[in-house]
C-alpha atoms as a PDB file:
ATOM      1  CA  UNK A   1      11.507-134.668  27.104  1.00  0.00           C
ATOM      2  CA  UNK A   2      11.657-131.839  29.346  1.00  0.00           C
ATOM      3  CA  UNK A   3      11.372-128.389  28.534  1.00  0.00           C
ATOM      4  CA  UNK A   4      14.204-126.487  29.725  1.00  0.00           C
ATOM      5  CA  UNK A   5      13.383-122.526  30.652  1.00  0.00           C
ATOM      6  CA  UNK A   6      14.930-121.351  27.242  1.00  0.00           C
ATOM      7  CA  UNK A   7      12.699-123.714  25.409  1.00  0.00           C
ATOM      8  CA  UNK A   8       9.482-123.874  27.629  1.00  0.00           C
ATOM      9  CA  UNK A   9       6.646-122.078  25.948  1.00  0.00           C
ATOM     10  CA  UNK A  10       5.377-118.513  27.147  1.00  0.00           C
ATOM     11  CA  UNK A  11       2.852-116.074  27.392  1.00  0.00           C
ATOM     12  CA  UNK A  12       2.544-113.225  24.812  1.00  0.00           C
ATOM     13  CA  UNK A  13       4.286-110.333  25.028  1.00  0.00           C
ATOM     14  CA  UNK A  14       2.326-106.959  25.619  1.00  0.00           C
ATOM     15  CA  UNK A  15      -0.808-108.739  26.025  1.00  0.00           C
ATOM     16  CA  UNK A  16      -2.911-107.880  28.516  1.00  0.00           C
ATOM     17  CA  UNK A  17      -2.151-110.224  31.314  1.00  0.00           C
ATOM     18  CA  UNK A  18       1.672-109.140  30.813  1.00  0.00           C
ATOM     19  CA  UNK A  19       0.579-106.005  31.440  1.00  0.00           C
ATOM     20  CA  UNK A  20      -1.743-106.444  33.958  1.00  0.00           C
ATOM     21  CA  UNK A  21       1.500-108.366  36.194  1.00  0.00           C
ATOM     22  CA  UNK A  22       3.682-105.478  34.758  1.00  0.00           C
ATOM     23  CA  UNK A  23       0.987-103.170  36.429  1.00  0.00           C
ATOM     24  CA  UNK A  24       0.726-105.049  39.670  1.00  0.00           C
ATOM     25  CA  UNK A  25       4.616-105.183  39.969  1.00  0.00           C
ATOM     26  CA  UNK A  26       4.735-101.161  39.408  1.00  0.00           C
ATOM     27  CA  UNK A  27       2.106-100.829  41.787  1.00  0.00           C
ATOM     28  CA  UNK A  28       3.635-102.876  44.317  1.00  0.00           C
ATOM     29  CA  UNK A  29       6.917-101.717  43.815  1.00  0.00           C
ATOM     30  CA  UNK A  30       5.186 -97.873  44.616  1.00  0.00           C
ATOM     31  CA  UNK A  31       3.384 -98.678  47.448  1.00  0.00           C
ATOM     32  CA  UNK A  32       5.523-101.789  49.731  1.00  0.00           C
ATOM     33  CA  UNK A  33       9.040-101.497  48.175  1.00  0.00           C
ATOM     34  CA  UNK A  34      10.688-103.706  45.842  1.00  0.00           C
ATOM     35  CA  UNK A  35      10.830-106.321  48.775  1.00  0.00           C
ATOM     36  CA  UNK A  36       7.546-106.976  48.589  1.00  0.00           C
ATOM     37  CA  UNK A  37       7.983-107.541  44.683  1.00  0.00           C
ATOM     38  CA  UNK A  38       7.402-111.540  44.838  1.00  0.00           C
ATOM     39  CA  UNK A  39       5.636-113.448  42.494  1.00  0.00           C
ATOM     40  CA  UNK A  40       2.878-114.544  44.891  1.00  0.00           C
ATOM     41  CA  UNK A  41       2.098-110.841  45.599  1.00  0.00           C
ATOM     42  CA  UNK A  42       2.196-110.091  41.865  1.00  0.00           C
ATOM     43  CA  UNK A  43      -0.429-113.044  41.273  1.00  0.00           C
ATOM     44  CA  UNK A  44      -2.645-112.100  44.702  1.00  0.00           C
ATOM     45  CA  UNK A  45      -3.017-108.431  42.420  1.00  0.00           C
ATOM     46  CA  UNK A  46      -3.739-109.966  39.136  1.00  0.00           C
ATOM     47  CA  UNK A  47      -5.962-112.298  40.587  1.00  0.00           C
ATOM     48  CA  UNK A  48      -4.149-115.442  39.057  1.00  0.00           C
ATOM     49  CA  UNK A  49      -2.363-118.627  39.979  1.00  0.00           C
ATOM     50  CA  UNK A  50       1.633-118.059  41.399  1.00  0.00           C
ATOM     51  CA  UNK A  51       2.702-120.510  38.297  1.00  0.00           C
ATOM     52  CA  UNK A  52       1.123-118.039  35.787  1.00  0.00           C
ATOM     53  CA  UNK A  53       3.338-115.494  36.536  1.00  0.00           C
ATOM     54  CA  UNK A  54       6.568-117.825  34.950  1.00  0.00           C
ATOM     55  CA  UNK A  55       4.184-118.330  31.878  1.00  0.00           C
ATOM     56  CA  UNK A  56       4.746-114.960  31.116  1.00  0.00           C
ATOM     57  CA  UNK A  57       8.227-114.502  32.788  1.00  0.00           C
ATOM     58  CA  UNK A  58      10.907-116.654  32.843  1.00  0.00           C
ATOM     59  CA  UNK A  59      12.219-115.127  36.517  1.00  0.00           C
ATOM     60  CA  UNK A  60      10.945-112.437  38.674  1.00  0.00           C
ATOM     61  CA  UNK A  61      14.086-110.514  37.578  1.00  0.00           C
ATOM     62  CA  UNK A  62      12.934-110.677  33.715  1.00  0.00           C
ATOM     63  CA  UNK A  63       9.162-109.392  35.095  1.00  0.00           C
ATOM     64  CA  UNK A  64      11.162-106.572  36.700  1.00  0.00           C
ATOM     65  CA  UNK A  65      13.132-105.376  34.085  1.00  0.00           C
ATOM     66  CA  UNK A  66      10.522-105.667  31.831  1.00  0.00           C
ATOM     67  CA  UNK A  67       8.204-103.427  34.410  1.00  0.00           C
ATOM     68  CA  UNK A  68      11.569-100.961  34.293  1.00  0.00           C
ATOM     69  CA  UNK A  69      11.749-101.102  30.699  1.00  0.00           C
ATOM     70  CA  UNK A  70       8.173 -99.790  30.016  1.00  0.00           C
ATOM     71  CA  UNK A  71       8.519 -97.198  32.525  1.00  0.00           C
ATOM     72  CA  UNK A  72      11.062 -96.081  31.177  1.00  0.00           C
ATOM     73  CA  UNK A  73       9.770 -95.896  27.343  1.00  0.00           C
ATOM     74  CA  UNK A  74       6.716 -93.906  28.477  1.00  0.00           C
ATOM     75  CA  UNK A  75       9.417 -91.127  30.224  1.00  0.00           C
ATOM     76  CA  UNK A  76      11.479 -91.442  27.273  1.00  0.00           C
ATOM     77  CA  UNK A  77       9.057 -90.656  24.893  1.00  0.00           C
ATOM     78  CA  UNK A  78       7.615 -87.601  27.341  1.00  0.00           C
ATOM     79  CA  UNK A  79      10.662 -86.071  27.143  1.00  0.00           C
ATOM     80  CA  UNK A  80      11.072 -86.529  23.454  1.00  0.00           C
ATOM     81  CA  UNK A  81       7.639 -84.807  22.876  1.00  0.00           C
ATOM     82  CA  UNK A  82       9.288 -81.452  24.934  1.00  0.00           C
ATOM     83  CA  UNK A  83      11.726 -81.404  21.869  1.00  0.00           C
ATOM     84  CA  UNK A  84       9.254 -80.108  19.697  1.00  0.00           C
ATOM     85  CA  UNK A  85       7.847 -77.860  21.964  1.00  0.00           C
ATOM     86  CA  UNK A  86       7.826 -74.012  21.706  1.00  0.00           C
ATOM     87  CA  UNK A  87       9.894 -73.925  24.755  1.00  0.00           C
ATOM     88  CA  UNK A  88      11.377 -76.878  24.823  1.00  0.00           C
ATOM     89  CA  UNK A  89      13.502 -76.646  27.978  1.00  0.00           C
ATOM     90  CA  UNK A  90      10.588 -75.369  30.106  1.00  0.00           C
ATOM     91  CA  UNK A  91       8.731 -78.296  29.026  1.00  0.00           C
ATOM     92  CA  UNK A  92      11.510 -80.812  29.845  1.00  0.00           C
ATOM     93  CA  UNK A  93      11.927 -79.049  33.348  1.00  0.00           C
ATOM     94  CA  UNK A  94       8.613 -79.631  33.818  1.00  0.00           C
ATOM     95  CA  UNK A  95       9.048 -83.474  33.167  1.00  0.00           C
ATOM     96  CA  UNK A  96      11.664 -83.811  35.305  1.00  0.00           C
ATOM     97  CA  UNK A  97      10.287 -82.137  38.264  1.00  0.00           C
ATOM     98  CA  UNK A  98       7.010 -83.868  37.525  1.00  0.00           C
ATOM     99  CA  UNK A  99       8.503 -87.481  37.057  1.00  0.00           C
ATOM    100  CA  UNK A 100       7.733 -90.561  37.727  1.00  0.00           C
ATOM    101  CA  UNK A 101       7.250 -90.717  41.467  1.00  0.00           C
ATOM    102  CA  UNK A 102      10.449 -90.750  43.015  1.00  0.00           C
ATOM    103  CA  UNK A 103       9.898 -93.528  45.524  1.00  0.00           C
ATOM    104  CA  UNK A 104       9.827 -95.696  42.745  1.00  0.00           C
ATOM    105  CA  UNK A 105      13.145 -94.407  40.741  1.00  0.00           C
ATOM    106  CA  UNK A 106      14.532 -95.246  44.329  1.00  0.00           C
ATOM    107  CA  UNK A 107      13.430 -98.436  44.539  1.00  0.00           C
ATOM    108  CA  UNK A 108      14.326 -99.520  40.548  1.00  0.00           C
ATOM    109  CA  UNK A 109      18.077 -97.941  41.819  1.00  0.00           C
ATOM    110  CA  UNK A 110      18.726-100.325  44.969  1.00  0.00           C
ATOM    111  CA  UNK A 111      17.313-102.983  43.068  1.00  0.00           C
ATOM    112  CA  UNK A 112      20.039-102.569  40.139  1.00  0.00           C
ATOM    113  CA  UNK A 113      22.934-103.057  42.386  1.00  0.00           C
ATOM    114  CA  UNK A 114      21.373-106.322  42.493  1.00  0.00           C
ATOM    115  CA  UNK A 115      20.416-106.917  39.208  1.00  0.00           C
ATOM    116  CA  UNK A 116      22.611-106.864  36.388  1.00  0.00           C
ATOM    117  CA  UNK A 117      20.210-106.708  33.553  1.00  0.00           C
ATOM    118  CA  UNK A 118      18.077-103.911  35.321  1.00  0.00           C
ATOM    119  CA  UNK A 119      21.463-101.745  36.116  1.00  0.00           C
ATOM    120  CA  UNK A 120      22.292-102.207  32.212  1.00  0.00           C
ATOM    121  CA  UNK A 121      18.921-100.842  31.438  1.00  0.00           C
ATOM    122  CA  UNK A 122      19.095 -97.879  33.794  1.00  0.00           C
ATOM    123  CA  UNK A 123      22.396 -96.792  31.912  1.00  0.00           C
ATOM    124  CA  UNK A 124      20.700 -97.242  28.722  1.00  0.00           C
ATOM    125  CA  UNK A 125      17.609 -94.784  30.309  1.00  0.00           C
ATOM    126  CA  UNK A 126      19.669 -92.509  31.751  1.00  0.00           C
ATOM    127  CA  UNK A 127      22.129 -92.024  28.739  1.00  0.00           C
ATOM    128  CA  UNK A 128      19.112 -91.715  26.164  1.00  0.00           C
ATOM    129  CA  UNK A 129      17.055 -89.381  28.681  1.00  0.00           C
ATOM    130  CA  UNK A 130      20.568 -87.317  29.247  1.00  0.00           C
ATOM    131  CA  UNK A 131      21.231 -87.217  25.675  1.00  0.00           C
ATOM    132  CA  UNK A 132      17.422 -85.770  25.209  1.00  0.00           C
ATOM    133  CA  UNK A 133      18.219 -82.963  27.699  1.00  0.00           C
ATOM    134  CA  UNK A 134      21.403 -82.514  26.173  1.00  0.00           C
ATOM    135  CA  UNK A 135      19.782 -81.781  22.633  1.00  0.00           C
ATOM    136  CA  UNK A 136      17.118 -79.726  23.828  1.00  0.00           C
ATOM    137  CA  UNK A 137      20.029 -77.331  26.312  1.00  0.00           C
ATOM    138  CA  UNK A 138      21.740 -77.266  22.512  1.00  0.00           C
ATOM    139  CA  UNK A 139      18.612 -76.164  20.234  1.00  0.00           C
ATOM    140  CA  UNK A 140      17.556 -72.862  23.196  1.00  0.00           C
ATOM    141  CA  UNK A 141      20.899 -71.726  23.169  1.00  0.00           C
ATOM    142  CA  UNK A 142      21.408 -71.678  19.679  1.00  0.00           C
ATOM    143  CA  UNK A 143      18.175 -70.053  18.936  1.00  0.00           C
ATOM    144  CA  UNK A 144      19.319 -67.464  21.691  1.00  0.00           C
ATOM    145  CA  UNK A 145      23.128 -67.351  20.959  1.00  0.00           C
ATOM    146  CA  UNK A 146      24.014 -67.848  24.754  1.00  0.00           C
ATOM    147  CA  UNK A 147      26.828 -69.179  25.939  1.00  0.00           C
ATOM    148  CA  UNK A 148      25.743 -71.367  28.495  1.00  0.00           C
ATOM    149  CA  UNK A 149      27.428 -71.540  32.169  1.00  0.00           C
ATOM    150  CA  UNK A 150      27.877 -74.645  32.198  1.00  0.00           C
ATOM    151  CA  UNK A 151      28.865 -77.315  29.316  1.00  0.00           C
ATOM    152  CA  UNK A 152      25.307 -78.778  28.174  1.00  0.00           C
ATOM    153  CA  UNK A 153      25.810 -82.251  29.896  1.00  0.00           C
ATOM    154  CA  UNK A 154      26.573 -80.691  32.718  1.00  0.00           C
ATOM    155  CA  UNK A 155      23.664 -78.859  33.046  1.00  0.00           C
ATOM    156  CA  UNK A 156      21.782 -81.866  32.449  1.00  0.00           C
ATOM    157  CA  UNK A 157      23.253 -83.480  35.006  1.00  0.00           C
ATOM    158  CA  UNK A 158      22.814 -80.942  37.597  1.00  0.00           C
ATOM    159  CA  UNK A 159      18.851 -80.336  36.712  1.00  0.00           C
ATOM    160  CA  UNK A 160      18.431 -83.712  36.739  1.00  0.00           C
ATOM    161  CA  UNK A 161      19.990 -83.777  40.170  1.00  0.00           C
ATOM    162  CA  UNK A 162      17.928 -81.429  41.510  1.00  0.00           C
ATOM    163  CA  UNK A 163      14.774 -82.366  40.223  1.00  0.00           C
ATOM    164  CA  UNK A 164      15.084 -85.175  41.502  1.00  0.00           C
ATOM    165  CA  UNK A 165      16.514 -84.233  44.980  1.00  0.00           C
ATOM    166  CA  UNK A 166      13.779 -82.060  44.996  1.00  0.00           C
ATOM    167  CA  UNK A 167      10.730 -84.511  44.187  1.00  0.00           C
ATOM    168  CA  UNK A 168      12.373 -87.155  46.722  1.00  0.00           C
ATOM    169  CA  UNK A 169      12.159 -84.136  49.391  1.00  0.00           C
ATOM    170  CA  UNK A 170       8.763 -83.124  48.653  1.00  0.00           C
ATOM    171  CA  UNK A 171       7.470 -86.453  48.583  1.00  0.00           C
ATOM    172  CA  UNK A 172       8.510 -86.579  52.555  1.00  0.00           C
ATOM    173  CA  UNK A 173       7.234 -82.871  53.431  1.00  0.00           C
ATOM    174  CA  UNK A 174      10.731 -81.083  52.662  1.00  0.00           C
ATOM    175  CA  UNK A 175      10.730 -77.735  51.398  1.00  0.00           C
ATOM    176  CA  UNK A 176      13.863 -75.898  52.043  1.00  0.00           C
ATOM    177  CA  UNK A 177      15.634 -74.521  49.772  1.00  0.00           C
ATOM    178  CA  UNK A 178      12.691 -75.364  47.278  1.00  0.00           C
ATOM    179  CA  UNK A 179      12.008 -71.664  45.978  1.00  0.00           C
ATOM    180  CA  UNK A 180      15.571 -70.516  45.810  1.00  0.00           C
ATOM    181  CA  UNK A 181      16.534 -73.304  43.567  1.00  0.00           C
ATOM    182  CA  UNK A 182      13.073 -72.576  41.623  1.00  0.00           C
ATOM    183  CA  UNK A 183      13.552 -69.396  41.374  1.00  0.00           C
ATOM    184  CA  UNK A 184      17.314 -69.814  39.870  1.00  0.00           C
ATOM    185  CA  UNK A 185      15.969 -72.076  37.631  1.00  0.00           C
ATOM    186  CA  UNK A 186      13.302 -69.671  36.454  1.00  0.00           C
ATOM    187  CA  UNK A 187      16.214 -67.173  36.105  1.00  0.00           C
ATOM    188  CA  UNK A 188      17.963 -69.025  33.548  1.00  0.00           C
ATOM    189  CA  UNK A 189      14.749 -70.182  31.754  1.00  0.00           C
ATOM    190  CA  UNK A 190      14.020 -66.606  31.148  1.00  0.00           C
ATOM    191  CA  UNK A 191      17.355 -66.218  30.008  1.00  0.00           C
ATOM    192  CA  UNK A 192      17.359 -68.750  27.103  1.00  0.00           C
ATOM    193  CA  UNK A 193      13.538 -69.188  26.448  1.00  0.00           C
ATOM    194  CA  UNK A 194      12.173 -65.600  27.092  1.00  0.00           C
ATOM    195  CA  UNK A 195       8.359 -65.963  27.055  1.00  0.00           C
ATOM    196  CA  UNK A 196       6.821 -63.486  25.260  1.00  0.00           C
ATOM    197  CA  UNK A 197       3.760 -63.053  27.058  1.00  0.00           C
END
């Protein structure tokens, strides 16, 4: 009989060669661009046969939203940790403008116009990371009673927009504009998180 992919046997799940190829293909994807992301490339990292790599991963498309999907876990759960913060919106600023290197949220982006399953898990990330902002904008301004300028998802929006505008510029040497935004940012920080020191 032969196996078929949905009944061929694989490799374990989070065990260390997974993550080893889920390392090589975050690696790879940082450093030569998701076209490089091939499964001989992933093996010539990992120091393994080509065929290993579809022990562990049906398609190079599974291997990719599975390197997405731990990414974005690890953010997720950074930005969940600034909700119990003292100043929980400074802290999530400062995750946001100290993300995951912005080359790679590029490169996870072009490759989910070509990849249903990965676009579907972007959504997912970007509605639970918004919705994380969101409840953190909520909990400083009710603790300050401020009306904000802008409705809370909207201001999540447009810091996430910035930030990451602004790490994809700094990345290549921009910095116009920089310390202005900064500096408004700091503005309204003060305004709903007033540090007391």
């Amino acid at each position: 009989m032969t196996r078929t992919a949905a009944t061929r046997r694989m490799g374990p799940v989070g065990s260390t060669n997974w993550h080893l190829m889920l390392d090589a293909a975050e690696a790879t994807i940082l450093e030569e661009g998701y076209a490089a992301l091939t499964s001989r490339r992933i093996a010539e990292r990992v120091d393994v046969k080509q065929r290993l790599i579809y022990y562990y991963f049906q398609t190079m498309d599974e291997l990719i939203v599975e390197t997405f999907r731990r990414m974005a876990i690890r953010e997720l759960e950074r930005m969940r940790n600034t909700l119990l913060a003292e100043m929980p919106l400074r802290e999530l600023w400062d995750v946001c403008i100290n993300t995951t290197d912005s080359r790679v949220t590029s490169e996870f982006m072009a490759l989910a116009h070509r990849n249903e399953n990965l676009r579907l898990e972007v959504v997912n990330f970007v509605e639970e990371s918004r919705a994380i902002q969101v409840e953190a904008i909520n909990n400083s301004l009710a603790r300050m009673n401020t009306v904000p300028p802008l409705d809370p998802n909207g201001l999540a929006l447009l810091a996430t927009g910035v930030a990451l505008a602004m790490t994809r510029e700094s990345a290549i040497g921009v910095r116009s504009g920089h310390a202005a935004i900064m500096g408004l940012i700091g503005n309204f920080l003060d305004t709903v998180e007033a540090q007391t020191n």
